[in-house]
Protein backbone atom coordinates (compact mmCIF):
# COMPACT_ATOMS: atom_id res chain seq x y z
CA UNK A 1 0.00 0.00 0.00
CA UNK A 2 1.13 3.82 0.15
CA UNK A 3 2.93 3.42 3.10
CA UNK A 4 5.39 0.29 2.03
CA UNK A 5 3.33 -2.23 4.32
CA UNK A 6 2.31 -5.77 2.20
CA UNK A 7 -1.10 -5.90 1.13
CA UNK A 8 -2.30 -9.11 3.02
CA UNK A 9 -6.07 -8.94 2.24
CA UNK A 10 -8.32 -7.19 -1.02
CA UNK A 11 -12.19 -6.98 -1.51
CA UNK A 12 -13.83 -4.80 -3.64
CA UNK A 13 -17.09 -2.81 -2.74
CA UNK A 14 -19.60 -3.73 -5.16
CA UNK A 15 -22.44 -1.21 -3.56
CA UNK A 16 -20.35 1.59 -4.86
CA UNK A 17 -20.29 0.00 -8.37
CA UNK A 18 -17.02 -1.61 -8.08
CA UNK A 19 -14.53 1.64 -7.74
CA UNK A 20 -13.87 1.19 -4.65
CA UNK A 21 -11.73 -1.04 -2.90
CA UNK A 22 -11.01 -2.57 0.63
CA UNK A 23 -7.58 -3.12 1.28
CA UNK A 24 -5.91 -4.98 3.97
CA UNK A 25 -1.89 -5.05 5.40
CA UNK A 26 0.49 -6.77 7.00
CA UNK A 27 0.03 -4.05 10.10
CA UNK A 28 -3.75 -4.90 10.96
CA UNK A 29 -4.71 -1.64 8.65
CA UNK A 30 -7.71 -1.33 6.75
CA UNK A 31 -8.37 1.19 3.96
CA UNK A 32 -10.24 2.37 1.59
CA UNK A 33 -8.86 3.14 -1.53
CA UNK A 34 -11.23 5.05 -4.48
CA UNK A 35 -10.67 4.84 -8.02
CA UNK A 36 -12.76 7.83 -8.91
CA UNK A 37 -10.42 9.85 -7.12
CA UNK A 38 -6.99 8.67 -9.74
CA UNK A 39 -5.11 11.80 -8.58
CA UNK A 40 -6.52 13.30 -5.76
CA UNK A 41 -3.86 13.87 -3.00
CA UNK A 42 -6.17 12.74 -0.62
CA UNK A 43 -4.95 9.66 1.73
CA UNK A 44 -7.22 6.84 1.78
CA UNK A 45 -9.80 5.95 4.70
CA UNK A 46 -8.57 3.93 7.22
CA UNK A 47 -8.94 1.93 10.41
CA UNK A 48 -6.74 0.13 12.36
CA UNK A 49 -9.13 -2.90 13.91
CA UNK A 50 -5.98 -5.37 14.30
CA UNK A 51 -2.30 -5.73 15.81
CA UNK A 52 -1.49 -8.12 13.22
CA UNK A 53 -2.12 -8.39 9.73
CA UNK A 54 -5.35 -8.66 8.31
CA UNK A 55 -6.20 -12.15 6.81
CA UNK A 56 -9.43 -11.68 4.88
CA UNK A 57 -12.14 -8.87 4.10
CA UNK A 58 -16.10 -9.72 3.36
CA UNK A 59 -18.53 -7.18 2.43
CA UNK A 60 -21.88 -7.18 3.59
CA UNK A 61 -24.12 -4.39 2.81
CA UNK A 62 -22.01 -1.30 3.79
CA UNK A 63 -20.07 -3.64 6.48
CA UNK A 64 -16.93 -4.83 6.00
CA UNK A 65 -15.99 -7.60 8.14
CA UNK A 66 -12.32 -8.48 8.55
CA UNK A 67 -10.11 -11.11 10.17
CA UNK A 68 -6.39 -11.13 11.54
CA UNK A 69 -4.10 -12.91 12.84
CA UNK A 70 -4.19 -11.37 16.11
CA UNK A 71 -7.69 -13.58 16.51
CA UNK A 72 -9.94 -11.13 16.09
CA UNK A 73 -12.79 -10.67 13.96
CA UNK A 74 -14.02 -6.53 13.66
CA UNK A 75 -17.05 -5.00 11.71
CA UNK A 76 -16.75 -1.83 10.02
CA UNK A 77 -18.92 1.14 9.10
CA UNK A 78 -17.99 1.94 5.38
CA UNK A 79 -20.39 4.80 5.20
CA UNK A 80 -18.60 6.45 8.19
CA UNK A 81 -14.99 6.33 7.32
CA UNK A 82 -14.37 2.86 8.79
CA UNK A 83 -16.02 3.19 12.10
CA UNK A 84 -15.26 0.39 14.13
CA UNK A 85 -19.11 -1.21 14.73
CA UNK A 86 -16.87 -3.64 17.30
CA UNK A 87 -14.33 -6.16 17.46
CA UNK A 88 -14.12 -9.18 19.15
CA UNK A 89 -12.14 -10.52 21.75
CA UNK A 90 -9.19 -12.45 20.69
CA UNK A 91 -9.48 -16.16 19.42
CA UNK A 92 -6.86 -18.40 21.61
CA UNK A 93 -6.09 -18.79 16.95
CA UNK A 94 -5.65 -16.91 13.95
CA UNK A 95 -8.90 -16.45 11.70
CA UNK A 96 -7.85 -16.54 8.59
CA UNK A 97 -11.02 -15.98 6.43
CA UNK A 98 -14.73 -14.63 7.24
CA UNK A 99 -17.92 -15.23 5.26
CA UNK A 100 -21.75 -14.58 6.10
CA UNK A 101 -24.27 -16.81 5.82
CA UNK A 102 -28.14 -17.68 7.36
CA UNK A 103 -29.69 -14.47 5.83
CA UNK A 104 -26.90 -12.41 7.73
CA UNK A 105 -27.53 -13.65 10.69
CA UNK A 106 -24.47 -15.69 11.32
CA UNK A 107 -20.70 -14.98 10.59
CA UNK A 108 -18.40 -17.60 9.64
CA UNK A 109 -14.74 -17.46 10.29
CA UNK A 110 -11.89 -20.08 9.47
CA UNK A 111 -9.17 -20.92 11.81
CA UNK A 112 -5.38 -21.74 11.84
CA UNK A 113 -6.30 -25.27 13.68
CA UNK A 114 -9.27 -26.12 11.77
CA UNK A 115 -12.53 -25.59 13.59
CA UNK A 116 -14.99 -22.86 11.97
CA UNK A 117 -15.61 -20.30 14.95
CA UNK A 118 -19.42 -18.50 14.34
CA UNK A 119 -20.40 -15.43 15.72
CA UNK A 120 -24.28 -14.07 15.53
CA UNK A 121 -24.25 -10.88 13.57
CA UNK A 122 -24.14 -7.90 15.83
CA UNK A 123 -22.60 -9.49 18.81
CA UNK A 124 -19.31 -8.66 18.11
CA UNK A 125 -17.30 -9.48 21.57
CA UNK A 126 -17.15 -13.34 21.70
CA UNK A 127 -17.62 -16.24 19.15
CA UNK A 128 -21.06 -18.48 19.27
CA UNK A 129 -20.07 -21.76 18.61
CA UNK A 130 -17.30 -23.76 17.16
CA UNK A 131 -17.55 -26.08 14.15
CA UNK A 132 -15.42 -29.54 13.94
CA UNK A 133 -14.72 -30.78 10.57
CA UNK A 134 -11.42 -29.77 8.90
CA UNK A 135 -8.34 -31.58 10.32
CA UNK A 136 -6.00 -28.65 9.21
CA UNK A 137 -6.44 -24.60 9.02
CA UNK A 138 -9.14 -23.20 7.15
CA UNK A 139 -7.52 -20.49 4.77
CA UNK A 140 -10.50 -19.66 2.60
CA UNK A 141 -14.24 -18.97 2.74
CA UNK A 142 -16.70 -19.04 -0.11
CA UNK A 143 -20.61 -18.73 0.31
CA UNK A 144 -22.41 -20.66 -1.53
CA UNK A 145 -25.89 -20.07 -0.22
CA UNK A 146 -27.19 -19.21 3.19
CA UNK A 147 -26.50 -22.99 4.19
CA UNK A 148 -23.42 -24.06 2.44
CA UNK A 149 -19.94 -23.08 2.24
CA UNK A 150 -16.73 -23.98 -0.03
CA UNK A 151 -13.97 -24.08 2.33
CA UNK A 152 -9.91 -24.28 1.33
CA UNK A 153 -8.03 -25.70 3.40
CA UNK A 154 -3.94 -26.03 4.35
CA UNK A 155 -4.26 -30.14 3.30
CA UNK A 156 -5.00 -28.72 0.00
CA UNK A 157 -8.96 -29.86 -0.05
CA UNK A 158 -11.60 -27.77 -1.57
CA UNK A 159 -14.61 -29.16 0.64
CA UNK A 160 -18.31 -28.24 0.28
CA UNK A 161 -20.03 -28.30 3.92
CA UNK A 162 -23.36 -27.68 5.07
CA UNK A 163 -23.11 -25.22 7.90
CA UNK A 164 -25.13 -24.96 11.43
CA UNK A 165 -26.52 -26.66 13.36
CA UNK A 166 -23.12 -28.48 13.45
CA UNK A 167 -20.92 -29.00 10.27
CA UNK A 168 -21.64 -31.67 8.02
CA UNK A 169 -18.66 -31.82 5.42
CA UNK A 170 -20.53 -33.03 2.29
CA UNK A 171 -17.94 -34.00 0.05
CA UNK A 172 -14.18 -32.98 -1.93
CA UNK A 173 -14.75 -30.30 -4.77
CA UNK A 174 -11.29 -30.98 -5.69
CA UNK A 175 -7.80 -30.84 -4.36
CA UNK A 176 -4.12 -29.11 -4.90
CA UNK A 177 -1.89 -32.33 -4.38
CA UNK A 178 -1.81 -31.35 -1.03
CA UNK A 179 -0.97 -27.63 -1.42
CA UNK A 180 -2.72 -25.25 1.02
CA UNK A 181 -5.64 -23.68 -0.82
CA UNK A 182 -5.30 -19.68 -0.05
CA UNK A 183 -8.11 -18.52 -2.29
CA UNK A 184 -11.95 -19.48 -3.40
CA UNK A 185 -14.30 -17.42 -6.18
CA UNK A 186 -16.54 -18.06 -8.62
CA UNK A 187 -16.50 -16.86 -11.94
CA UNK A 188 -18.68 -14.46 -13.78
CA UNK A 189 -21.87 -16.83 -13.92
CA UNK A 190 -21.46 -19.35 -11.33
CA UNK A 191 -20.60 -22.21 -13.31
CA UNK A 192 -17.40 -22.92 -12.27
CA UNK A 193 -14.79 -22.96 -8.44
CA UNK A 194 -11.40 -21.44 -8.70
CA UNK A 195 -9.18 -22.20 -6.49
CA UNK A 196 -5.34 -20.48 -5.98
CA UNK A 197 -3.07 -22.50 -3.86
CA UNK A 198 1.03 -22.78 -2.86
CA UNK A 199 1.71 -24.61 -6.05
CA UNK A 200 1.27 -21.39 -7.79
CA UNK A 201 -1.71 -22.92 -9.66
CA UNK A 202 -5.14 -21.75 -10.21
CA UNK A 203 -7.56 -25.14 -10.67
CA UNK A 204 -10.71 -24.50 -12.16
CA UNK A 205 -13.40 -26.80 -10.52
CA UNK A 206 -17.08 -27.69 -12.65
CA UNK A 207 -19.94 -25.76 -9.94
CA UNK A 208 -22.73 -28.26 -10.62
CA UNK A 209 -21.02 -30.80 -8.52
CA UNK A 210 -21.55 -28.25 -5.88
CA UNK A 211 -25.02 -27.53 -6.69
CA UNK A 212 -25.28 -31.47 -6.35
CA UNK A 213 -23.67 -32.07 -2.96
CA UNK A 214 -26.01 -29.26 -1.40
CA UNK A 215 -28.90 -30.68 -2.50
CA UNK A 216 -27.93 -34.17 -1.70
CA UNK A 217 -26.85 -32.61 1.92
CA UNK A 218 -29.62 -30.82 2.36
CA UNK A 219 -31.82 -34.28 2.34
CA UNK A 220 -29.33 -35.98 4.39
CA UNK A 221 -29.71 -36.01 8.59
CA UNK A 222 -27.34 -33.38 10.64
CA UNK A 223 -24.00 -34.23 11.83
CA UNK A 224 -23.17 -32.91 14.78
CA UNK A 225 -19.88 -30.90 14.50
CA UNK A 226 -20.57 -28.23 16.81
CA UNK A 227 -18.09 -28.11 19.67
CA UNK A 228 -20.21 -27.23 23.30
């Protein structure tokens, strides 16, 4: 960023039609960066919600939600120049990604040791649950409807789970030869699951067997891989 630090985490804003962006370090900073602005002198919004750096950035609404490795999770107000809305109390782990799910009622972070930790939206200063499942860190979220995630994880696994109550891992996407997964998206229309890992690869996974494992899941009884 403009002050030398490594960008760590990126998101952009698509409420304000995809000019602006959210931009993570390697110093627990969040900013704001504006493309309409190409020249204007003016420094970048920021916030400083972490003391280390900042691991992922989701966007929901005009909240941006971010994780660090300091173990906490913090909302901010992107209509009021990143005012902190709160931020937890530090995870005895690093979160390393954050996605929203249940209509926005629930937010889902991944962990360095594998469980998913869920907080209820608006109750910022400790977790809700925790969700057993993944036997190594959980380095990227994707939503793929209010029930189901795509998780990436450091065995190199691109799982599909069904999420709360408990976690019920429905089945392997696809995998990196055992290369931590550090990235999830979708393309343009859907149809297909990228996935960026350590082997400097970008795998390019077919969505309907997605589609099919949440349906199939959502037929199937409820595992119970909540954590009390």
């Amino acid at each position: 960023d403009g002050d030398g630090e490594a960008v760590t985490a990126l998101r952009p804003l698509n409420a304000r039609g995809g000019a602006c962006l959210a931009v993570g370090d390697d110093d627990g900073r969040v900013r704001l960066w504006d493309a309409r602005l190409r020249g204007d002198r003016r420094p970048p919004v920021e916030s400083q919600p972490h003391e280390d750096y900042v691991s992922d950035i989701a966007v929901e609404g005009t909240t941006l939600l971010t994780t660090g490795a300091d173990g906490r999770l913090a909302a901010l107000d992107a209509r009021s120049n990143l005012k902190p809305l709160g931020v937890s109390e530090p995870q005895d782990d690093e979160l390393l990604a954050v996605a929203v799910l249940k209509g926005g009622r629930k937010v889902i972070c991944g962990t360095a040791t594998g469980p998913l930790v869920v907080y209820n939206w608006g109750r910022w200063g400790d977790s809700k649950d925790r969700l057993l499942g993944h036997p190594e860190s959980v380095d990227a979220l994707l939503r793929f409807d209010d029930d189901t995630l795509v998780t990436g994880s450091s065995d190199g696994r691109v799982r599909v789970c069904r999420v709360m109550p408990g976690l019920d891992v429905l089945g392997v996407l696809g995998e990196h030869d055992g290369f931590p997964v550090e990235a999830l998206a979708f393309n343009a229309d859907r149809s297909s699951v990228l996935s960026l890992s350590h082997d400097s690869v970008v795998r390019v996974f077919d969505a309907s067997g997605l589609e099919e494992m949440a349906a199939a899941g959502g037929d199937s009884g409820d595992s119970d891989g909540s954590e009390g």
